[in-house]
PDB file of N, CA and C in Angstrom:
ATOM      1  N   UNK A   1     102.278 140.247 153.078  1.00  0.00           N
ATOM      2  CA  UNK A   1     102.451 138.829 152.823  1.00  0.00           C
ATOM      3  C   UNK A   1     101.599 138.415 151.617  1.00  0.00           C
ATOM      4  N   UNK A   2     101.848 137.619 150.968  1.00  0.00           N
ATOM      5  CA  UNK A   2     101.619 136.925 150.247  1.00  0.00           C
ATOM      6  C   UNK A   2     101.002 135.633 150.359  1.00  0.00           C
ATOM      7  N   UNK A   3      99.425 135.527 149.787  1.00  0.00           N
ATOM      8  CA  UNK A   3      99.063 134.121 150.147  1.00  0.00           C
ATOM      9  C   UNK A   3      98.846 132.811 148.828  1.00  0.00           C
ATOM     10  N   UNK A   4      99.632 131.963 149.106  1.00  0.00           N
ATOM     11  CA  UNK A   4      99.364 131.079 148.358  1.00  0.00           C
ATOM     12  C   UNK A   4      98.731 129.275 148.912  1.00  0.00           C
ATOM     13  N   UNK A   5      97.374 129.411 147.979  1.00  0.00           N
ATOM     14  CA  UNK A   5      97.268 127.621 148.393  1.00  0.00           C
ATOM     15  C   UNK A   5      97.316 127.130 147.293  1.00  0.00           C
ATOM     16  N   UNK A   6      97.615 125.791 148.292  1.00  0.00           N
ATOM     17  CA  UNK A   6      98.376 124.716 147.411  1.00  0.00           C
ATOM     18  C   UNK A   6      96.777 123.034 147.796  1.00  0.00           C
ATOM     19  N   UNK A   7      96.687 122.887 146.551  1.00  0.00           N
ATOM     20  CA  UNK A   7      95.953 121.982 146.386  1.00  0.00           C
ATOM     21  C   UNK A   7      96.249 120.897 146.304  1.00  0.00           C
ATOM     22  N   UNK A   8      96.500 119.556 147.132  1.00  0.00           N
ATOM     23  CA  UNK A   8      97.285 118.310 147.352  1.00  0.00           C
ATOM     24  C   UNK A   8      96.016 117.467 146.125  1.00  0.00           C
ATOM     25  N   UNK A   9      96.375 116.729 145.495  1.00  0.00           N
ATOM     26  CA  UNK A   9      95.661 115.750 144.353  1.00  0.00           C
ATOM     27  C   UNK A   9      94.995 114.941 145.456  1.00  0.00           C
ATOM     28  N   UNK A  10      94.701 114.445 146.801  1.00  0.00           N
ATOM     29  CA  UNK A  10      93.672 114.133 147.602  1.00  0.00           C
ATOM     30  C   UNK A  10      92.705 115.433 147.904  1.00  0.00           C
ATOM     31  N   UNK A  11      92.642 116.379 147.192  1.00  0.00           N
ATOM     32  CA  UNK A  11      91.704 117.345 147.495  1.00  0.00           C
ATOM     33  C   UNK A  11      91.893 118.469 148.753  1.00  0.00           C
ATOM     34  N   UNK A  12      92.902 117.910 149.594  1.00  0.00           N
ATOM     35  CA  UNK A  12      93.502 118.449 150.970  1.00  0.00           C
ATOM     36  C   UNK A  12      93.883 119.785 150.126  1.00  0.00           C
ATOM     37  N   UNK A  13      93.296 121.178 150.764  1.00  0.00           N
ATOM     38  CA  UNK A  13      93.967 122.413 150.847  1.00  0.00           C
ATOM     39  C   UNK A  13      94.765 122.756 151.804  1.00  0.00           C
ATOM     40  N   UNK A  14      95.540 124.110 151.667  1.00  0.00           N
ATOM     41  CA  UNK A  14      96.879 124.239 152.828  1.00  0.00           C
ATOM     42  C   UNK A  14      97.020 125.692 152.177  1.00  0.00           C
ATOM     43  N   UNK A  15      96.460 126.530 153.084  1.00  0.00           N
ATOM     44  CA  UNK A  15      97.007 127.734 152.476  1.00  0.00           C
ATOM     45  C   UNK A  15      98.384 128.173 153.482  1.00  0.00           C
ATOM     46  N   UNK A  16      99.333 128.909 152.571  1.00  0.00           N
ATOM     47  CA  UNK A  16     101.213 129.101 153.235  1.00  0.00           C
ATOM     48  C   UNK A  16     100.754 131.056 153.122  1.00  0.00           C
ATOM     49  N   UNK A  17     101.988 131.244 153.682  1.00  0.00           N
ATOM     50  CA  UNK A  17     102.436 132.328 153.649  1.00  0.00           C
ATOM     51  C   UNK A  17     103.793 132.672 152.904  1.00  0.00           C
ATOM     52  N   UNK A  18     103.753 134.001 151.770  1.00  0.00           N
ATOM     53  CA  UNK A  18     105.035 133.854 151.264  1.00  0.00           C
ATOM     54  C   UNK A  18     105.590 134.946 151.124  1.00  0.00           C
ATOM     55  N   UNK A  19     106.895 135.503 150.875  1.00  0.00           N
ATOM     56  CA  UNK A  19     107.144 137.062 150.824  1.00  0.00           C
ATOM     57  C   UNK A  19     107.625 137.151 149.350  1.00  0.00           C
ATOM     58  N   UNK A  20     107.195 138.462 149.017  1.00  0.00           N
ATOM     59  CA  UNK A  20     107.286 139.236 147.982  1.00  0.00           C
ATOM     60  C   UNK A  20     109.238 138.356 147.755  1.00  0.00           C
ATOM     61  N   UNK A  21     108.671 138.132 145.836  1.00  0.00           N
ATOM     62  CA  UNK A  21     110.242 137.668 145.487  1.00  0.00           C
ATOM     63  C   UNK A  21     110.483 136.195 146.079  1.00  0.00           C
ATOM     64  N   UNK A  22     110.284 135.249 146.252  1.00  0.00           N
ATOM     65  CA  UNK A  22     110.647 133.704 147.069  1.00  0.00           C
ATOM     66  C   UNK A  22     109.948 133.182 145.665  1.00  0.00           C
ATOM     67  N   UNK A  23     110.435 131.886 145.519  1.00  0.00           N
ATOM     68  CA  UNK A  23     110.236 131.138 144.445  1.00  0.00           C
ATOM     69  C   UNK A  23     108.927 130.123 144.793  1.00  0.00           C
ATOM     70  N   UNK A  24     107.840 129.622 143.903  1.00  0.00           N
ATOM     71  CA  UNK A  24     106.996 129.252 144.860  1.00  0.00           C
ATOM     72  C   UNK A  24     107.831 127.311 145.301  1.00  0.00           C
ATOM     73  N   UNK A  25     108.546 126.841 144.599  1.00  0.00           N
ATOM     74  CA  UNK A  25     109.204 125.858 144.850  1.00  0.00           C
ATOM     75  C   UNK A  25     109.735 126.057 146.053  1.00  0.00           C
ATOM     76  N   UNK A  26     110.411 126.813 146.645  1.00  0.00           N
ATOM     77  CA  UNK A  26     110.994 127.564 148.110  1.00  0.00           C
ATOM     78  C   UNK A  26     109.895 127.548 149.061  1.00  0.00           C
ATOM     79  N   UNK A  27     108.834 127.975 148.674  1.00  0.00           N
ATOM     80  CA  UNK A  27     107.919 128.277 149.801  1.00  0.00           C
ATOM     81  C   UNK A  27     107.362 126.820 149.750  1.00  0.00           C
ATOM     82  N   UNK A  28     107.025 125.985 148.323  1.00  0.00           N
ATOM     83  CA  UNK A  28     106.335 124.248 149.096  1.00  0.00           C
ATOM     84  C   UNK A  28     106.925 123.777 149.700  1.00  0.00           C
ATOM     85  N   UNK A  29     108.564 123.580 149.453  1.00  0.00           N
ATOM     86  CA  UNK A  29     109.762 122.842 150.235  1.00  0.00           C
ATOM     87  C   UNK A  29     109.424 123.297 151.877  1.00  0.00           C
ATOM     88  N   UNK A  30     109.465 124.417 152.218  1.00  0.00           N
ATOM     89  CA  UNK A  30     108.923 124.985 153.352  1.00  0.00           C
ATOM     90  C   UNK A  30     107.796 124.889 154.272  1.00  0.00           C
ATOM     91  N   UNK A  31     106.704 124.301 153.639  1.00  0.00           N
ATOM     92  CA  UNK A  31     105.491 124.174 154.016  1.00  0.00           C
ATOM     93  C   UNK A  31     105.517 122.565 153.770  1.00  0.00           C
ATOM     94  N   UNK A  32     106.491 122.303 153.751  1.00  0.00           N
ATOM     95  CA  UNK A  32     106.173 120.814 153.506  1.00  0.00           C
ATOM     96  C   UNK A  32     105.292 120.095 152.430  1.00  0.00           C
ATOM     97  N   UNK A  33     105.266 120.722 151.481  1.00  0.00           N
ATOM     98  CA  UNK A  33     104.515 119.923 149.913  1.00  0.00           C
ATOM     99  C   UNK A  33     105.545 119.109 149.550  1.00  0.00           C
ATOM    100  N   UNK A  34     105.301 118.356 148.963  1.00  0.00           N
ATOM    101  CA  UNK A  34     105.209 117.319 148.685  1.00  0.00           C
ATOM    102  C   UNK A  34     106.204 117.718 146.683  1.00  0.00           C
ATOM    103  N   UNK A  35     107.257 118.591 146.548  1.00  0.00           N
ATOM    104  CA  UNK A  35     107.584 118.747 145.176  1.00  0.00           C
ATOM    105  C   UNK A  35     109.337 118.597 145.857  1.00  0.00           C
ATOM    106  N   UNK A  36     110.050 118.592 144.486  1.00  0.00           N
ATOM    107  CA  UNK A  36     111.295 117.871 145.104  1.00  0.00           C
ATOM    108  C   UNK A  36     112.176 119.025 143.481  1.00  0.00           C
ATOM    109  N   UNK A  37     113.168 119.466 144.360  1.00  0.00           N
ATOM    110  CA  UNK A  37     113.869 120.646 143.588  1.00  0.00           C
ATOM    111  C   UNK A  37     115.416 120.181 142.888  1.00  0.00           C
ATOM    112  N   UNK A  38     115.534 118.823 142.706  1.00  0.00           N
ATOM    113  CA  UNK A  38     117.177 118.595 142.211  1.00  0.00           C
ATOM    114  C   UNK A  38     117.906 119.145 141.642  1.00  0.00           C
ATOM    115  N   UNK A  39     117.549 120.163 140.636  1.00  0.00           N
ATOM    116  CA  UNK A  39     118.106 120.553 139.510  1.00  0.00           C
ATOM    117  C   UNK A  39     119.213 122.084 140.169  1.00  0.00           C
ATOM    118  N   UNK A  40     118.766 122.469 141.174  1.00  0.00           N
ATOM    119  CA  UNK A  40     119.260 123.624 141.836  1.00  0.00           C
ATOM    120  C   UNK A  40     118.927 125.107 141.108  1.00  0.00           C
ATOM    121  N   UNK A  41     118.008 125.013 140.373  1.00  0.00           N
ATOM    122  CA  UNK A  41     117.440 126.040 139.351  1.00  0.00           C
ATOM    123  C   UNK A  41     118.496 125.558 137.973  1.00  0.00           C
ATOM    124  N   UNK A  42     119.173 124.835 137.607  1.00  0.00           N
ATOM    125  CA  UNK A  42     119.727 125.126 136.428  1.00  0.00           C
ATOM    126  C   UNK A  42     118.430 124.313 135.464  1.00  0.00           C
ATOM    127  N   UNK A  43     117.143 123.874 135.776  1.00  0.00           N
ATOM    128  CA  UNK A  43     116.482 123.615 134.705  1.00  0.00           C
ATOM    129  C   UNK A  43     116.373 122.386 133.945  1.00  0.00           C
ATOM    130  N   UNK A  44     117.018 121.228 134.937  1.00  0.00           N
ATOM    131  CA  UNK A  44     117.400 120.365 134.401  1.00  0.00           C
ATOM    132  C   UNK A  44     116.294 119.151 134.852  1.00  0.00           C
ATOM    133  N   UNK A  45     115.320 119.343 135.246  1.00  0.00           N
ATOM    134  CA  UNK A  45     114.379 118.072 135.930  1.00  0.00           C
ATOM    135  C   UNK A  45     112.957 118.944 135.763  1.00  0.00           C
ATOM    136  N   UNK A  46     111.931 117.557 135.899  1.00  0.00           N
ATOM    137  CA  UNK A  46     110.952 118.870 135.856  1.00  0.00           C
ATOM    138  C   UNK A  46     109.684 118.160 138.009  1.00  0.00           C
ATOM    139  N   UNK A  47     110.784 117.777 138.014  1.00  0.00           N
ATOM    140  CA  UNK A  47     110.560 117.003 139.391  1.00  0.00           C
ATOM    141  C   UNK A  47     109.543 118.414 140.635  1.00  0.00           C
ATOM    142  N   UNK A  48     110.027 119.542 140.178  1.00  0.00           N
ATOM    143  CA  UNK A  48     108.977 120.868 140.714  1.00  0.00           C
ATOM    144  C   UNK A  48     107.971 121.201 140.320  1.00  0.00           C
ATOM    145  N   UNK A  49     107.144 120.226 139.405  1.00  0.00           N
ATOM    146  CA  UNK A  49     105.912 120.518 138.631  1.00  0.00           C
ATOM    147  C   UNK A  49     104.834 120.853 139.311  1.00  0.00           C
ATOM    148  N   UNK A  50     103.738 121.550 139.063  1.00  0.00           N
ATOM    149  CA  UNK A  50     102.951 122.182 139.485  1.00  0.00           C
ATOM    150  C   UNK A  50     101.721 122.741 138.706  1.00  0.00           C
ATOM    151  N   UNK A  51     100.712 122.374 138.905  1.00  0.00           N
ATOM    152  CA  UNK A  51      99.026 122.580 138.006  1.00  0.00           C
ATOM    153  C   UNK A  51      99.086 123.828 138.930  1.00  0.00           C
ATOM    154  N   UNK A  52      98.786 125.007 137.791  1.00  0.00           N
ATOM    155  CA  UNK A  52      98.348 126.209 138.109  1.00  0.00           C
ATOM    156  C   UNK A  52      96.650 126.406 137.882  1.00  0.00           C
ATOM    157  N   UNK A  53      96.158 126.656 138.383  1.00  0.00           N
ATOM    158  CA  UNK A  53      94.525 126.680 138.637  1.00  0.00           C
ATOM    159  C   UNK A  53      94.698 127.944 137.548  1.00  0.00           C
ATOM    160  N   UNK A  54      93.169 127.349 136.836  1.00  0.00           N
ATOM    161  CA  UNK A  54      93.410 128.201 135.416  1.00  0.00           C
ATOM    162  C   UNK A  54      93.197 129.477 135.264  1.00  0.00           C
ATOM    163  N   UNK A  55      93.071 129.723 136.241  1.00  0.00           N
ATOM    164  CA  UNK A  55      91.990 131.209 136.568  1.00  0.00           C
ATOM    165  C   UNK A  55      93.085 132.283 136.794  1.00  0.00           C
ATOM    166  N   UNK A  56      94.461 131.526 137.567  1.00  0.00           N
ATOM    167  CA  UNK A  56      95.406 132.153 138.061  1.00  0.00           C
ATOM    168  C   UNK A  56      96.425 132.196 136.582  1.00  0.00           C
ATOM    169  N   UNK A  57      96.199 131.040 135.760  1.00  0.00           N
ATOM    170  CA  UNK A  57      97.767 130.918 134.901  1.00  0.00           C
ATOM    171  C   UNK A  57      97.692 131.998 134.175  1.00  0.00           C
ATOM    172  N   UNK A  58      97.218 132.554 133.616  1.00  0.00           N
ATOM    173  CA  UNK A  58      97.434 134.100 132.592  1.00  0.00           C
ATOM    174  C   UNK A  58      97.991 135.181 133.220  1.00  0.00           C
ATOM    175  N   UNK A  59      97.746 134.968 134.500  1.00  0.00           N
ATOM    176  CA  UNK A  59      98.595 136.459 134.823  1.00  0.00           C
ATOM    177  C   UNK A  59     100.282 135.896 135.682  1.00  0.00           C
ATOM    178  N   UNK A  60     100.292 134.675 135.266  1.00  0.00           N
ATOM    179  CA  UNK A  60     101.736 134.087 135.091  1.00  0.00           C
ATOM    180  C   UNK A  60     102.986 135.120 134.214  1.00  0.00           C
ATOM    181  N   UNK A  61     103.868 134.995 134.046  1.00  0.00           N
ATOM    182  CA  UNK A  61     104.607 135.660 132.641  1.00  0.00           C
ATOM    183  C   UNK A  61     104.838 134.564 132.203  1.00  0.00           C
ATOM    184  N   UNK A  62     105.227 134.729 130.870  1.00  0.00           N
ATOM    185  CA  UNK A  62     105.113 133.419 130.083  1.00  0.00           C
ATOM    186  C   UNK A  62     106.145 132.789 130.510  1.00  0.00           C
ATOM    187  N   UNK A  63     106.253 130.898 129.799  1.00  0.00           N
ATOM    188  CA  UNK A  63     107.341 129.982 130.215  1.00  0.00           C
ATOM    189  C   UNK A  63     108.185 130.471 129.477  1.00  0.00           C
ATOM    190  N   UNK A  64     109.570 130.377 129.599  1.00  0.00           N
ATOM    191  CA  UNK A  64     111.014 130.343 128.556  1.00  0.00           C
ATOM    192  C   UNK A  64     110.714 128.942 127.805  1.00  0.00           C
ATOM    193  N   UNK A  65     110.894 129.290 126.451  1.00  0.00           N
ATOM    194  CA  UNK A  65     111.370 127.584 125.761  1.00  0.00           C
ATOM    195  C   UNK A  65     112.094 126.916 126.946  1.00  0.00           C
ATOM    196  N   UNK A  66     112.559 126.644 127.522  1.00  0.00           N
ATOM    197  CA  UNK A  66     113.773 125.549 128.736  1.00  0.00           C
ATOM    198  C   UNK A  66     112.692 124.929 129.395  1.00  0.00           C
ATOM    199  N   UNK A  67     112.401 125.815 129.913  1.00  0.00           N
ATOM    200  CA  UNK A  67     110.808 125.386 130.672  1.00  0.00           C
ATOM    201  C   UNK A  67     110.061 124.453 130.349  1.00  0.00           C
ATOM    202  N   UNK A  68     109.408 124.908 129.015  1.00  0.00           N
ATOM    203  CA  UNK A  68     108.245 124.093 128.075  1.00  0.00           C
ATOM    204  C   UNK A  68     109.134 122.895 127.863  1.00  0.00           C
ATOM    205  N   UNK A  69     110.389 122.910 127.278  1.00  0.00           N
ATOM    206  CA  UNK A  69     110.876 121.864 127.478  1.00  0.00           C
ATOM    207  C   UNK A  69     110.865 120.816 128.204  1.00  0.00           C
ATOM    208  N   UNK A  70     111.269 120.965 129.696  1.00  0.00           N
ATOM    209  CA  UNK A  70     110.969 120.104 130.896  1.00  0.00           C
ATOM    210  C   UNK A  70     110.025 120.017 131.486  1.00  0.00           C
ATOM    211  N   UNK A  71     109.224 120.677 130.795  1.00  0.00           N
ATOM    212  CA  UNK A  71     107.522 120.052 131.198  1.00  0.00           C
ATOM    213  C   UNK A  71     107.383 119.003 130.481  1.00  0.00           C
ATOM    214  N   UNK A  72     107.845 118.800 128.722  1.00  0.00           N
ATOM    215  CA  UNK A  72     107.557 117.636 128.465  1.00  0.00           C
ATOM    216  C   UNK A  72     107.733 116.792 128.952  1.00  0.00           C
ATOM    217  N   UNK A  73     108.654 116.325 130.048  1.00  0.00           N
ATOM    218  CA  UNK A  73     109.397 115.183 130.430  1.00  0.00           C
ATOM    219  C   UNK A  73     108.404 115.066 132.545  1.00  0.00           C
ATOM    220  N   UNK A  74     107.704 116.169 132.275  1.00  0.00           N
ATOM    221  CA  UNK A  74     106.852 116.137 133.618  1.00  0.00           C
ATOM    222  C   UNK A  74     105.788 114.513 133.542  1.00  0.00           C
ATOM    223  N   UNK A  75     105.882 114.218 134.850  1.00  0.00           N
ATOM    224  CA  UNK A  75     104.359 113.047 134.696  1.00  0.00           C
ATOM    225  C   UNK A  75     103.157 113.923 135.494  1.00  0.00           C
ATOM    226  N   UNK A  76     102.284 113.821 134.717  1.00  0.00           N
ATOM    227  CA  UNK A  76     101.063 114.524 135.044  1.00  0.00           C
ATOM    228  C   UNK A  76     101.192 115.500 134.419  1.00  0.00           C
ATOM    229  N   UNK A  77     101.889 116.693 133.668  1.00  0.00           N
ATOM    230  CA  UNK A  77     101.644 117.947 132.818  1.00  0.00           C
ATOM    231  C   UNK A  77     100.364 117.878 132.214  1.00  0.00           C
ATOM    232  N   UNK A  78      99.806 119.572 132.445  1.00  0.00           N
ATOM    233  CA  UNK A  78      98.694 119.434 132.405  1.00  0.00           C
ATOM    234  C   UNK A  78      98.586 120.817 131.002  1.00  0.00           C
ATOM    235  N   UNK A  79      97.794 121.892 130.435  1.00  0.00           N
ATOM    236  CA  UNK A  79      98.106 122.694 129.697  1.00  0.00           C
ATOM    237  C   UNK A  79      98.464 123.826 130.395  1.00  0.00           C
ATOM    238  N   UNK A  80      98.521 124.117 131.644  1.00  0.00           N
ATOM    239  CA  UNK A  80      98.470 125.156 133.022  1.00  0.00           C
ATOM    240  C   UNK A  80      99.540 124.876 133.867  1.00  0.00           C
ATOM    241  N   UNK A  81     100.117 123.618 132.848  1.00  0.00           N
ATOM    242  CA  UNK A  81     101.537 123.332 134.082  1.00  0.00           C
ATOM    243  C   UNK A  81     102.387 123.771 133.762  1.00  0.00           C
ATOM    244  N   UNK A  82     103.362 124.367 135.391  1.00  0.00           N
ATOM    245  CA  UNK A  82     104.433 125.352 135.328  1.00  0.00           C
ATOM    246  C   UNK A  82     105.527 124.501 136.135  1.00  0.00           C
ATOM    247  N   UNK A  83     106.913 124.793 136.418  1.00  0.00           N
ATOM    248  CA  UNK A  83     107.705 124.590 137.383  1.00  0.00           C
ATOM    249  C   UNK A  83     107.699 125.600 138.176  1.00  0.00           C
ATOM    250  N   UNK A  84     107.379 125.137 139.207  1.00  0.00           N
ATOM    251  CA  UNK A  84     107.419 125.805 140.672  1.00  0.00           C
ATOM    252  C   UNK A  84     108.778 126.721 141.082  1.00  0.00           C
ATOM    253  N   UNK A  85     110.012 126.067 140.911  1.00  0.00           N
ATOM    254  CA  UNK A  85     110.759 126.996 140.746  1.00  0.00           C
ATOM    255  C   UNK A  85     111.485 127.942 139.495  1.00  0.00           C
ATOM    256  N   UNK A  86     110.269 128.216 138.943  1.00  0.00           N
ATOM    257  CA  UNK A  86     110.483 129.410 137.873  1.00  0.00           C
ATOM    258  C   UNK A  86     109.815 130.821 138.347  1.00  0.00           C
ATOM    259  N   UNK A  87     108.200 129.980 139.143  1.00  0.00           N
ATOM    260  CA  UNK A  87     107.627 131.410 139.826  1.00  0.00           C
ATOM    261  C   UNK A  87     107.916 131.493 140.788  1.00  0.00           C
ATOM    262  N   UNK A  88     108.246 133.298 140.516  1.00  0.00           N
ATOM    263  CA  UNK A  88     108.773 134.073 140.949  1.00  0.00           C
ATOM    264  C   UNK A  88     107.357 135.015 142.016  1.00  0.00           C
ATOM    265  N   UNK A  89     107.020 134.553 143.460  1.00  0.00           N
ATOM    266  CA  UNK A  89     105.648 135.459 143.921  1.00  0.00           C
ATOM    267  C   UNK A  89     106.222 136.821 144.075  1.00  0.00           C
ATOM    268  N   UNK A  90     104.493 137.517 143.548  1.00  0.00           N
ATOM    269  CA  UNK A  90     104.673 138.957 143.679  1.00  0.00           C
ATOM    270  C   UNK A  90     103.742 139.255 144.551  1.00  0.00           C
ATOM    271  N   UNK A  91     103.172 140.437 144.921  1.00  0.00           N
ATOM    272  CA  UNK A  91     101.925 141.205 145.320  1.00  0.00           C
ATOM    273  C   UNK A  91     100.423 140.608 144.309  1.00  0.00           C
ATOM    274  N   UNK A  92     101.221 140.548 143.404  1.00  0.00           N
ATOM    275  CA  UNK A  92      99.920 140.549 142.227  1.00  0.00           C
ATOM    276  C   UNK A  92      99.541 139.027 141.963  1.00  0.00           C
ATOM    277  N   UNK A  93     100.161 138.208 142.538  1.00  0.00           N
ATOM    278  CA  UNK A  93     100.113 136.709 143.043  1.00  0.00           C
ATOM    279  C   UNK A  93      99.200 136.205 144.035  1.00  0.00           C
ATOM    280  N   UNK A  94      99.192 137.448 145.358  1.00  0.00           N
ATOM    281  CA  UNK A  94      98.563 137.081 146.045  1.00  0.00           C
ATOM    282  C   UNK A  94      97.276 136.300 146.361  1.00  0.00           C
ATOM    283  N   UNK A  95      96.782 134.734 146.550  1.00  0.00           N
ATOM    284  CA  UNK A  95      95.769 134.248 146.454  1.00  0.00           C
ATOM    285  C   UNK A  95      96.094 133.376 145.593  1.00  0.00           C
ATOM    286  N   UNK A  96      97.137 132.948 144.860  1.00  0.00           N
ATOM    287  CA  UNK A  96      97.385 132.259 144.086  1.00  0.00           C
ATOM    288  C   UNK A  96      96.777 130.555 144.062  1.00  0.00           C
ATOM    289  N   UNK A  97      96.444 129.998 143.512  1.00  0.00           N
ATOM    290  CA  UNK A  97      95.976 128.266 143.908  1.00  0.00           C
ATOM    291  C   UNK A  97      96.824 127.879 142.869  1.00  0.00           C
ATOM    292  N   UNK A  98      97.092 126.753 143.652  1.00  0.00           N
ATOM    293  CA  UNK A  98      98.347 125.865 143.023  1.00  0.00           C
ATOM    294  C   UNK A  98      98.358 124.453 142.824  1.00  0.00           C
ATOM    295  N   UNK A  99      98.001 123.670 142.138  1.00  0.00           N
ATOM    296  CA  UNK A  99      97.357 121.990 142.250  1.00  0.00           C
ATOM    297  C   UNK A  99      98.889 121.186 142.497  1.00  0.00           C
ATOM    298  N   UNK A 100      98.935 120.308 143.520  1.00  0.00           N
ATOM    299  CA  UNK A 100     100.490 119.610 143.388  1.00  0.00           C
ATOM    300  C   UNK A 100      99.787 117.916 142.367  1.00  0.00           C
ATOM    301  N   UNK A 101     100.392 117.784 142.054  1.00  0.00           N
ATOM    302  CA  UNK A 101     100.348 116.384 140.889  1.00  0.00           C
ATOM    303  C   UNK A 101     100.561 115.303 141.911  1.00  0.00           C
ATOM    304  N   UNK A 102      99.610 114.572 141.624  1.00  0.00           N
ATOM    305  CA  UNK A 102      99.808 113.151 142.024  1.00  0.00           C
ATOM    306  C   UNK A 102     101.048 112.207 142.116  1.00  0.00           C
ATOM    307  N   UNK A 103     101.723 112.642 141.282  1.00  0.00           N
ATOM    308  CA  UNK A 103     102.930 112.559 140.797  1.00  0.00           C
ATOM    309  C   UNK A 103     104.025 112.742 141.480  1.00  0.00           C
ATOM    310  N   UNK A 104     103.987 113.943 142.214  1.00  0.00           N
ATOM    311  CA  UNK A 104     104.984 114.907 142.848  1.00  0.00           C
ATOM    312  C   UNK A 104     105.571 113.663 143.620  1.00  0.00           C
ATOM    313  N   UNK A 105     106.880 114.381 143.824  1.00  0.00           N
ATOM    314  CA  UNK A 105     107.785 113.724 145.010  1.00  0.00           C
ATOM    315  C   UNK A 105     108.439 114.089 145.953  1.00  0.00           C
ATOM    316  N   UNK A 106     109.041 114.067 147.410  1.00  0.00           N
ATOM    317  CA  UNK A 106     109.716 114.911 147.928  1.00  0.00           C
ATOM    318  C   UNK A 106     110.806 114.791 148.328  1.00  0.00           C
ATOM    319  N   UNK A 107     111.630 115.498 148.292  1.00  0.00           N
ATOM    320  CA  UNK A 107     113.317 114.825 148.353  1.00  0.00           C
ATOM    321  C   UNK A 107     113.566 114.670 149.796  1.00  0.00           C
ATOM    322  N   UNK A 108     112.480 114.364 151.379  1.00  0.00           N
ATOM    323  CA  UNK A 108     112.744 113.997 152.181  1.00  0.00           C
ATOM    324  C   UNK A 108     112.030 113.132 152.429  1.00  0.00           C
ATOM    325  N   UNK A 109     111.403 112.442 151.032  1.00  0.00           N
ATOM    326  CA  UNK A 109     110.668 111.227 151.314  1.00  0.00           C
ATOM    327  C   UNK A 109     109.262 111.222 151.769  1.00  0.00           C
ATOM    328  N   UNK A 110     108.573 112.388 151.936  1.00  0.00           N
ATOM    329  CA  UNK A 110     107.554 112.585 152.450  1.00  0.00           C
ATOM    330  C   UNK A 110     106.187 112.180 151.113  1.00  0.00           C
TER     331      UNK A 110
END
């Protein structure tokens, strides 16, 4: 398994469980965070935003231009911010910290 926490912008931690390959947007929707996925992966919102704790973002693979793109249009983008459903967890993820934005929203209203 795979562990990832997720850092709520009230300071609240929540560490999830995730399996090798799951998107980490898949696993907040799951755990109940607080990020909201409209676009269905075609890339079109940046409503899955996500502060990667800086320690963790380098061993990210890099964004696609599409990406960087719809980060511009993120509220709260930070220089470490990613869309949640682009990463892809591995093994080498494991421990990952993940900041959710103040910002965030959830498409069940939460």
């Amino acid at each position: 398994m795979i562990t990832v926490t997720f850092i709520n912008a009230d300071g609240e931690s929540r560490e999830v469980q995730a399996v090798d390959g799951q998107s980490l947007l898949d696993l907040a929707q799951a755990a109940g965070q607080p990020l909201e996925g409209t676009c269905e992966g075609q890339m079109a919102c940046s409503t899955c935003h996500v502060i990667i704790d800086k320690d963790w973002f380098d061993r990210l693979p890099r964004a696609v231009e599409d990406e960087e793109d719809m980060l511009d249009l993120a509220s709260g983008a930070r220089r470490t911010s990613r869309l949640s459903c682009q990463i892809i967890l591995t093994p080498e993820l494991d421990g990952l910290l993940v900041h959710v934005p103040a910002e965030s929203r959830n498409m069940q209203g939460l």
